[in-house]
N, C-alpha and C. Protein backbone atom coordinates (compact mmCIF):
# COMPACT_ATOMS: atom_id res chain seq x y z
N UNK A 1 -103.75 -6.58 -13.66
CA UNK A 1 -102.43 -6.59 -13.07
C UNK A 1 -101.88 -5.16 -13.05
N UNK A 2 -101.12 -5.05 -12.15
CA UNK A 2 -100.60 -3.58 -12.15
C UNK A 2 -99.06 -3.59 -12.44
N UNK A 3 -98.79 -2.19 -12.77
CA UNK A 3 -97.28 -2.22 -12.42
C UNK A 3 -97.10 -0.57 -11.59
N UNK A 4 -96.63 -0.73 -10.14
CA UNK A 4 -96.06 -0.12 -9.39
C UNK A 4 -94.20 0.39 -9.65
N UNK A 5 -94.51 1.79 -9.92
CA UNK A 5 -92.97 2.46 -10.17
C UNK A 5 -92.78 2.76 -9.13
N UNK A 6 -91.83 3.09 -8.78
CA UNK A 6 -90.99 3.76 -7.46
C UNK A 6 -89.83 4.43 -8.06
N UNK A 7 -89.48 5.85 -7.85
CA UNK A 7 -88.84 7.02 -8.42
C UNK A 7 -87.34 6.63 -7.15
N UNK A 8 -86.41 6.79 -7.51
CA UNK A 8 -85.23 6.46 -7.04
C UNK A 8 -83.99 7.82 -7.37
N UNK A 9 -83.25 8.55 -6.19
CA UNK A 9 -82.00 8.69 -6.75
C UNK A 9 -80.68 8.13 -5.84
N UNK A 10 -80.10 8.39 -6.39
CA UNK A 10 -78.62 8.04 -5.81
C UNK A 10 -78.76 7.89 -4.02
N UNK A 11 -79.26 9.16 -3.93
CA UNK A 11 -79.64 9.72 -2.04
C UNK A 11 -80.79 9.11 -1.52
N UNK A 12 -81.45 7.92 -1.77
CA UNK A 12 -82.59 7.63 -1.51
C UNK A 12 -82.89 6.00 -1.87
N UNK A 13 -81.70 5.77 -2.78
CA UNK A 13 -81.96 4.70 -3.45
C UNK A 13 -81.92 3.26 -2.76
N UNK A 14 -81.16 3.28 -1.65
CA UNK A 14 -80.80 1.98 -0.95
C UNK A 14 -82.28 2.22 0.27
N UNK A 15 -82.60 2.76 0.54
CA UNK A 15 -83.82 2.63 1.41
C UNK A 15 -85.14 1.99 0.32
N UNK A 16 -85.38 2.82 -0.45
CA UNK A 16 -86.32 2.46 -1.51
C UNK A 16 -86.09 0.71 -1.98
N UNK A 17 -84.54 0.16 -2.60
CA UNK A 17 -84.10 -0.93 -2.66
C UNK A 17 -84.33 -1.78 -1.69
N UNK A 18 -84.06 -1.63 -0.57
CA UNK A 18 -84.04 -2.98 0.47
C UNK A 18 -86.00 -2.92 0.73
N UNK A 19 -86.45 -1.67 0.88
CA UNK A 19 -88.06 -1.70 1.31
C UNK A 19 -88.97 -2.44 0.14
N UNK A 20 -88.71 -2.42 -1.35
CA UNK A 20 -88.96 -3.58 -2.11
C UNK A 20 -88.19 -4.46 -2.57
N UNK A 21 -87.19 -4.70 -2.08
CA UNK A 21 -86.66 -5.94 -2.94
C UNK A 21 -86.05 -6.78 -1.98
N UNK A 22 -85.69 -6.68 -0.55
CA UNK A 22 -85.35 -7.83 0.40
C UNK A 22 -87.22 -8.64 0.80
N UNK A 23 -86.98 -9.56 0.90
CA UNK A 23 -87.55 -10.35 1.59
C UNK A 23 -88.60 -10.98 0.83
N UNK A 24 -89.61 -11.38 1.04
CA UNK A 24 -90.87 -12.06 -0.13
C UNK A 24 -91.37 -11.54 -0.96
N UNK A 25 -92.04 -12.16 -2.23
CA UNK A 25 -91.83 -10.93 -3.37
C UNK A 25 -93.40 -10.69 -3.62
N UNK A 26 -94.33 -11.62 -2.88
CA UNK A 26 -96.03 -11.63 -2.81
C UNK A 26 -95.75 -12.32 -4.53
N UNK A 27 -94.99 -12.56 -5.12
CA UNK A 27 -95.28 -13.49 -6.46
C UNK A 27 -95.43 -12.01 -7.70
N UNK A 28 -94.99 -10.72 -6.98
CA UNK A 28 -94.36 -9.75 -8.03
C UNK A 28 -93.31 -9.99 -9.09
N UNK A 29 -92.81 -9.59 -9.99
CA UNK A 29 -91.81 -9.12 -10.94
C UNK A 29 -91.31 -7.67 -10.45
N UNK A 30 -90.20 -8.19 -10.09
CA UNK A 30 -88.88 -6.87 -9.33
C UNK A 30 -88.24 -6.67 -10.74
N UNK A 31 -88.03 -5.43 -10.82
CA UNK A 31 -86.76 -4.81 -11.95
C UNK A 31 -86.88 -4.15 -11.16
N UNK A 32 -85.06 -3.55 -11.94
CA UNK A 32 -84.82 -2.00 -11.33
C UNK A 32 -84.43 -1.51 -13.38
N UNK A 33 -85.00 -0.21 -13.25
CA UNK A 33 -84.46 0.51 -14.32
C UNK A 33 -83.72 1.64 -14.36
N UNK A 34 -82.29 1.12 -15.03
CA UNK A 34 -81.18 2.77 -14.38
C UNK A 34 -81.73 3.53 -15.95
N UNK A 35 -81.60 5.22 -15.20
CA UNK A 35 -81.67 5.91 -16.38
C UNK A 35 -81.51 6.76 -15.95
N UNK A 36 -80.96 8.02 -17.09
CA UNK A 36 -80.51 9.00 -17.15
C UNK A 36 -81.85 10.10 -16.27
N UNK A 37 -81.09 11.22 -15.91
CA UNK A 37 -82.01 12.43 -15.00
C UNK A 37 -82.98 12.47 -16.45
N UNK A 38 -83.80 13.45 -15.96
CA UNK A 38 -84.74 14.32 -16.82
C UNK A 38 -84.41 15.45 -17.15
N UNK A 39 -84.69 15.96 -18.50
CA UNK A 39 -84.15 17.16 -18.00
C UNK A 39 -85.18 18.07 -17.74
N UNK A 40 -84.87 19.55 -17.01
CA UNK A 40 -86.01 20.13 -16.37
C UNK A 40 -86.90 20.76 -16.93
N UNK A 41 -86.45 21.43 -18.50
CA UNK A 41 -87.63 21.67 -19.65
C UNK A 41 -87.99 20.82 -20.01
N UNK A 42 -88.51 19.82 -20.01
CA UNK A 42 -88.71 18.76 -20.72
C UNK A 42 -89.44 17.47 -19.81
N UNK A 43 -89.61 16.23 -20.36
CA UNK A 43 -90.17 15.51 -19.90
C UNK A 43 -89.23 14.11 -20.07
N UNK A 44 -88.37 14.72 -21.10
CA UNK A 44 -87.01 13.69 -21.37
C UNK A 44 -85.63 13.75 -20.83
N UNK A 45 -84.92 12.90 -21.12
CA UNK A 45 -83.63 12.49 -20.21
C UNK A 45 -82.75 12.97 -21.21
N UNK A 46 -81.17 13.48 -20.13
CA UNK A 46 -80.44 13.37 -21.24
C UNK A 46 -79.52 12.55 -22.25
N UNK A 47 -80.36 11.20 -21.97
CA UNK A 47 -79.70 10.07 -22.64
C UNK A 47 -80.72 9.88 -24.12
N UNK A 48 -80.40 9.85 -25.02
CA UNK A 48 -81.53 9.04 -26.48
C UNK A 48 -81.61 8.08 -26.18
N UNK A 49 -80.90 7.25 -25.82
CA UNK A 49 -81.11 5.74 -25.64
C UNK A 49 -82.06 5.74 -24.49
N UNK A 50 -82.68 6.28 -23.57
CA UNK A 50 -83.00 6.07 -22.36
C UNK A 50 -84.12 6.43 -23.26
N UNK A 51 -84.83 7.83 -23.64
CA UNK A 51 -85.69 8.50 -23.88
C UNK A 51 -86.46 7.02 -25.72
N UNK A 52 -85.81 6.22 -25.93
CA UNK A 52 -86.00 5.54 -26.86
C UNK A 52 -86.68 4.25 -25.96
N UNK A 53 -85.88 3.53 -25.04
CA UNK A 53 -86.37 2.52 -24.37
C UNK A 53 -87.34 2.43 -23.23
N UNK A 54 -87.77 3.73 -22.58
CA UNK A 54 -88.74 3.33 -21.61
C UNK A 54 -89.96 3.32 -22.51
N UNK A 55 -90.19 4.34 -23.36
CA UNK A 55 -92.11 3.81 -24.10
C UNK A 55 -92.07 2.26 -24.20
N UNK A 56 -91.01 1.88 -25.11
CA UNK A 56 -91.20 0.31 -25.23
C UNK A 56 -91.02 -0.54 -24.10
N UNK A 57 -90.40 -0.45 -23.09
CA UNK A 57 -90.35 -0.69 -21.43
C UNK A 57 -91.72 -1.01 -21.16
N UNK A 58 -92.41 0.22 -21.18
CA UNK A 58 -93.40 0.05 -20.25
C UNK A 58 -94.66 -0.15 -21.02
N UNK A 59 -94.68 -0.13 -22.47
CA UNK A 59 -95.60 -1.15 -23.08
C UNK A 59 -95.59 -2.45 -23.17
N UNK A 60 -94.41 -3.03 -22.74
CA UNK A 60 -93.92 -4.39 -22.67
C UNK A 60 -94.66 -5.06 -21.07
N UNK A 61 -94.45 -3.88 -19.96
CA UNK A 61 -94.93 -4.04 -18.66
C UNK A 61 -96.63 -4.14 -18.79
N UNK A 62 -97.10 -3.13 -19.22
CA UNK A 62 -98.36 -3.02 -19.00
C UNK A 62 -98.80 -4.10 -19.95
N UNK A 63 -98.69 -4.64 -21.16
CA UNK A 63 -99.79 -6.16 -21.44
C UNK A 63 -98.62 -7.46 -20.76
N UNK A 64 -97.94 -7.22 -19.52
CA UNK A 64 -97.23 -8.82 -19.60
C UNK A 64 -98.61 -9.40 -18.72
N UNK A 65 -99.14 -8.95 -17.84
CA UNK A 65 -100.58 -9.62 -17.52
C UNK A 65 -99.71 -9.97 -16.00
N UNK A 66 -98.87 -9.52 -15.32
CA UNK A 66 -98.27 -10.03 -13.84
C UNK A 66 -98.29 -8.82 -13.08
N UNK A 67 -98.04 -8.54 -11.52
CA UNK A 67 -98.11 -7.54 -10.96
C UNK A 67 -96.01 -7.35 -10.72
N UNK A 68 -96.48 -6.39 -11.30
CA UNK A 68 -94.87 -5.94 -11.29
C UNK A 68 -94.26 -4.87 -10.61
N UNK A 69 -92.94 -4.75 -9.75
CA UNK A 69 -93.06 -3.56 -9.06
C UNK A 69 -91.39 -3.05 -10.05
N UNK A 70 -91.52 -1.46 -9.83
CA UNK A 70 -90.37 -1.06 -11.00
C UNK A 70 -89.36 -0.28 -10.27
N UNK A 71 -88.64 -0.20 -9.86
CA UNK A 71 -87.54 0.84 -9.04
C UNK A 71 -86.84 1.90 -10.46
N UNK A 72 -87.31 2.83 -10.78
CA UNK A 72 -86.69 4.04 -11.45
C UNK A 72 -85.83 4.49 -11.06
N UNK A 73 -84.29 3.91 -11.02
CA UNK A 73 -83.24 4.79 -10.47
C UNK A 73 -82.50 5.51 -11.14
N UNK A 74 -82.60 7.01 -10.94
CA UNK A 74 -81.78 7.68 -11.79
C UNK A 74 -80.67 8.51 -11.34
N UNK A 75 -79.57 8.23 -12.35
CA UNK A 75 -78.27 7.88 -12.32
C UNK A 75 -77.48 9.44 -12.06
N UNK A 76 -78.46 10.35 -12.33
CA UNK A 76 -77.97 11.74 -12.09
C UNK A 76 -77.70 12.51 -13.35
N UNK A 77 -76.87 14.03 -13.34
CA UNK A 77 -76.89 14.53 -14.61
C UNK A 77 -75.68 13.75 -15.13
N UNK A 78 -75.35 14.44 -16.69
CA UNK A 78 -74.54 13.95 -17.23
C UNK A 78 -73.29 13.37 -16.69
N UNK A 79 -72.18 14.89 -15.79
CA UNK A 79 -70.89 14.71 -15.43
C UNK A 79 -71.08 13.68 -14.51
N UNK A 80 -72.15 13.42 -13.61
CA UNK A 80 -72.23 12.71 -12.51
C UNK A 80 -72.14 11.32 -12.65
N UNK A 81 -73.07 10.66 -13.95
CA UNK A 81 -72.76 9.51 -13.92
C UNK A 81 -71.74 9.37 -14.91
N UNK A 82 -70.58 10.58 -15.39
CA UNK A 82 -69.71 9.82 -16.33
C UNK A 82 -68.53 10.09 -15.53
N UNK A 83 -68.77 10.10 -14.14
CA UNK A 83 -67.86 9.50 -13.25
C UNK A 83 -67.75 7.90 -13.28
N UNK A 84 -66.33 8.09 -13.29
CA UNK A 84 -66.21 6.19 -13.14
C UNK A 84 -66.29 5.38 -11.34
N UNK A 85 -66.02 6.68 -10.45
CA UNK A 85 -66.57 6.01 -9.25
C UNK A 85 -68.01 6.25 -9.14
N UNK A 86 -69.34 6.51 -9.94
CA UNK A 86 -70.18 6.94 -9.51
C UNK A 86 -70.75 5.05 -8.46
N UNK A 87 -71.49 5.23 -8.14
CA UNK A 87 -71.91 4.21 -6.64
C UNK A 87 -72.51 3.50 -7.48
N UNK A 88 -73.28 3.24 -8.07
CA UNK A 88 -73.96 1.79 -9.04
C UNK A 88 -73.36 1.19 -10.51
N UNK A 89 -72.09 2.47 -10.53
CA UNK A 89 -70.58 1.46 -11.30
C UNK A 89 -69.77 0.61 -10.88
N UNK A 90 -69.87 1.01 -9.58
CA UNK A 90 -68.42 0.84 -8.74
C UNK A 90 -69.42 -0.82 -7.71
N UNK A 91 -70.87 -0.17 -7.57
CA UNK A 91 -71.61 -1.84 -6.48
C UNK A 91 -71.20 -2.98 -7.63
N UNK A 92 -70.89 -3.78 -7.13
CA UNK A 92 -70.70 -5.19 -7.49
C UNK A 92 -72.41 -6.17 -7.84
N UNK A 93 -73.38 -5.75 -7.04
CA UNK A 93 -74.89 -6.14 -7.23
C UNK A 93 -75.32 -5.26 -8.63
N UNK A 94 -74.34 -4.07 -9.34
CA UNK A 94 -75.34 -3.66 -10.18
C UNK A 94 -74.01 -3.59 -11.43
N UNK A 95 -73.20 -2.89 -11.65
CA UNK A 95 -71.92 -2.82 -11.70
C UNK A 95 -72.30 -2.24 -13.37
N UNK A 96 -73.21 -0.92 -13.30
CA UNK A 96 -73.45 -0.36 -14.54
C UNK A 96 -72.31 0.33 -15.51
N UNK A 97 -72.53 -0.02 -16.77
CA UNK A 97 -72.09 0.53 -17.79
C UNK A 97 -72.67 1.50 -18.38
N UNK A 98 -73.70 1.65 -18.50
CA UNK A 98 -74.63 2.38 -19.75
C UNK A 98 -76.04 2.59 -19.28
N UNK A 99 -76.49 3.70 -19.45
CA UNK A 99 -78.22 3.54 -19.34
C UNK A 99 -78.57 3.77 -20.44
N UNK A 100 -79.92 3.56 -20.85
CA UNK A 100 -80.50 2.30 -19.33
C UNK A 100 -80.13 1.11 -19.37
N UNK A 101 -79.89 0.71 -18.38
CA UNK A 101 -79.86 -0.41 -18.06
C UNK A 101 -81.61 -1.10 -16.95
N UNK A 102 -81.47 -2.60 -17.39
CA UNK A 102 -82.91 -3.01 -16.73
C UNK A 102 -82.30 -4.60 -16.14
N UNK A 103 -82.83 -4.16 -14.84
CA UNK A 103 -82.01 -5.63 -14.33
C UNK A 103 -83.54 -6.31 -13.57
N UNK A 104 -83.63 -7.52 -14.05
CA UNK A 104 -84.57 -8.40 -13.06
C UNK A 104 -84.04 -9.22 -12.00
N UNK A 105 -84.72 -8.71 -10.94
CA UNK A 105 -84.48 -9.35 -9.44
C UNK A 105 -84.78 -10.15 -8.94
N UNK A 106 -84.33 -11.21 -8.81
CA UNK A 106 -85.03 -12.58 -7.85
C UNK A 106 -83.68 -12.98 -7.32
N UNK A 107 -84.52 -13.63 -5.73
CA UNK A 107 -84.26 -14.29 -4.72
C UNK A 107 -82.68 -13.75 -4.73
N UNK A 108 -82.83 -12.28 -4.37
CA UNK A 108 -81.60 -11.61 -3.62
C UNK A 108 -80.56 -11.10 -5.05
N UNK A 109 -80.77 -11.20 -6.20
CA UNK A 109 -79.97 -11.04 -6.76
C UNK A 109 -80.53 -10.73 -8.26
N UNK A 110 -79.41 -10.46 -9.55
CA UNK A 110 -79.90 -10.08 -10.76
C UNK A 110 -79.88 -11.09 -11.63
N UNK A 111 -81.14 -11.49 -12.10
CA UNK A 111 -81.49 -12.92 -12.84
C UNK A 111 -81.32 -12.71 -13.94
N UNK A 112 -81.47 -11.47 -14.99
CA UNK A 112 -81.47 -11.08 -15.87
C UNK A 112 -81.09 -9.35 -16.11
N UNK A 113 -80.74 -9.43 -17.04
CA UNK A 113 -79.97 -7.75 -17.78
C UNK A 113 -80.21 -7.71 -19.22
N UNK A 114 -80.55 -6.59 -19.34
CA UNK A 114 -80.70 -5.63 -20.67
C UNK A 114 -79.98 -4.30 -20.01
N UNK A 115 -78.87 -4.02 -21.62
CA UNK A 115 -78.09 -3.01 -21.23
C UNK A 115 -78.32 -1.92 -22.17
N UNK A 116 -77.89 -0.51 -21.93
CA UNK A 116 -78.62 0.10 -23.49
C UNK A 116 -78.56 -0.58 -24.71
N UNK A 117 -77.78 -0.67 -24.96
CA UNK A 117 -77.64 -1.35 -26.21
C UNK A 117 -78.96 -2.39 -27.25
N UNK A 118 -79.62 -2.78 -25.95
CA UNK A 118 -80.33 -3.70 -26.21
C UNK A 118 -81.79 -3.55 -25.61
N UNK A 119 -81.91 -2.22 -24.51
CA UNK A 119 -83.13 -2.02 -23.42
C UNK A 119 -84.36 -1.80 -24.25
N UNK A 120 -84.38 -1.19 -25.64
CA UNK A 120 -85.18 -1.06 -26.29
C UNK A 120 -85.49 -2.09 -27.50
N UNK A 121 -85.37 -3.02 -27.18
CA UNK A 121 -85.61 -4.50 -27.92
C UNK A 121 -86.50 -4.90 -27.72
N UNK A 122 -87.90 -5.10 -28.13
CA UNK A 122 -89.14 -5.88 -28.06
C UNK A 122 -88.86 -7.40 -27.56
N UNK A 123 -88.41 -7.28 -28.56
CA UNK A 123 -88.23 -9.38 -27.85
C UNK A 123 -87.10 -9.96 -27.07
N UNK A 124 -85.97 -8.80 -26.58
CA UNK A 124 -85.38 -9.07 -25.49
C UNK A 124 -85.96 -8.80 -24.39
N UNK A 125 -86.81 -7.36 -24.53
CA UNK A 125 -87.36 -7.33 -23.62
C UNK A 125 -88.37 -8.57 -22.94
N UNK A 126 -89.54 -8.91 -23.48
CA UNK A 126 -90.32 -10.06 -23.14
C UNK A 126 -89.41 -10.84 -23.03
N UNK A 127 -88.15 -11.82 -23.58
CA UNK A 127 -87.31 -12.92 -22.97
C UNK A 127 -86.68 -12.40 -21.10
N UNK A 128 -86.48 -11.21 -21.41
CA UNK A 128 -85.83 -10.54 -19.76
C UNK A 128 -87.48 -10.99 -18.66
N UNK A 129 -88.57 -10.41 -19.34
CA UNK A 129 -89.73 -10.18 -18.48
C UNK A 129 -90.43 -11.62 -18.08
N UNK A 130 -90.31 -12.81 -18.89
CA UNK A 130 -90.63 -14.14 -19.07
C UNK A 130 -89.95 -14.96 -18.71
């Protein structure tokens, strides 16, 4: 089984969104995962919480044994997303608080959420992925 990422920002993100996630899903697992930029020395974000929950993310993805596709959307630098109009606070389909956030997608909508608080949870995670 695979899991297919797709890199997302703010400027790019609704094309990327509707090209995997409207219409039939071939019997995939849709998430989207918000998270903080990267930063540019580095290979990490400037969130801990973000830089804590994707290893366990995507060890959770790679043994669930399903073909999964992943939308990586990231939320921008710091000041940007600690705007309160930033665009995936303010959408009503996503209506973020915190990254990361990990939302599962079915049939047009969000079936399930993990919010930081909780994105790096082993066994929330598998209850979100199951």
């Amino acid at each position: 089984m695979t899991v297919e990422k797709i890199d997302a920002t703010v400027a790019d993100f609704d094309g990327h969104f509707e090209r995997l996630f409207a219409g039939d899903d071939g019997g995939k697992l849709k998430l989207l995962l918000f998270l903080a930029d990267r930063e540019p020395s580095s290979s990490l974000t400037w969130c801990p919480d973000c830089n804590v929950a994707e290893p366990v993310i995507y060890e959770k993805l790679e043994s669930l044994g399903k073909d999964v596709v992943l939308l990586r959307a990231f939320v921008g630098d710091k000041p940007t997303w600690r705007d309160p109009a930033h665009p995936w606070r303010v959408d009503p389909r996503f209506a973020l608080k915190g990254v990361p956030t990990v939302l599962r997608w079915d049939k047009g909508a969000a079936a399930g959420r993990l919010e930081d608080d909780e994105a790096n949870v082993g066994d929330k995670i598998d209850a979100l992925l199951n």
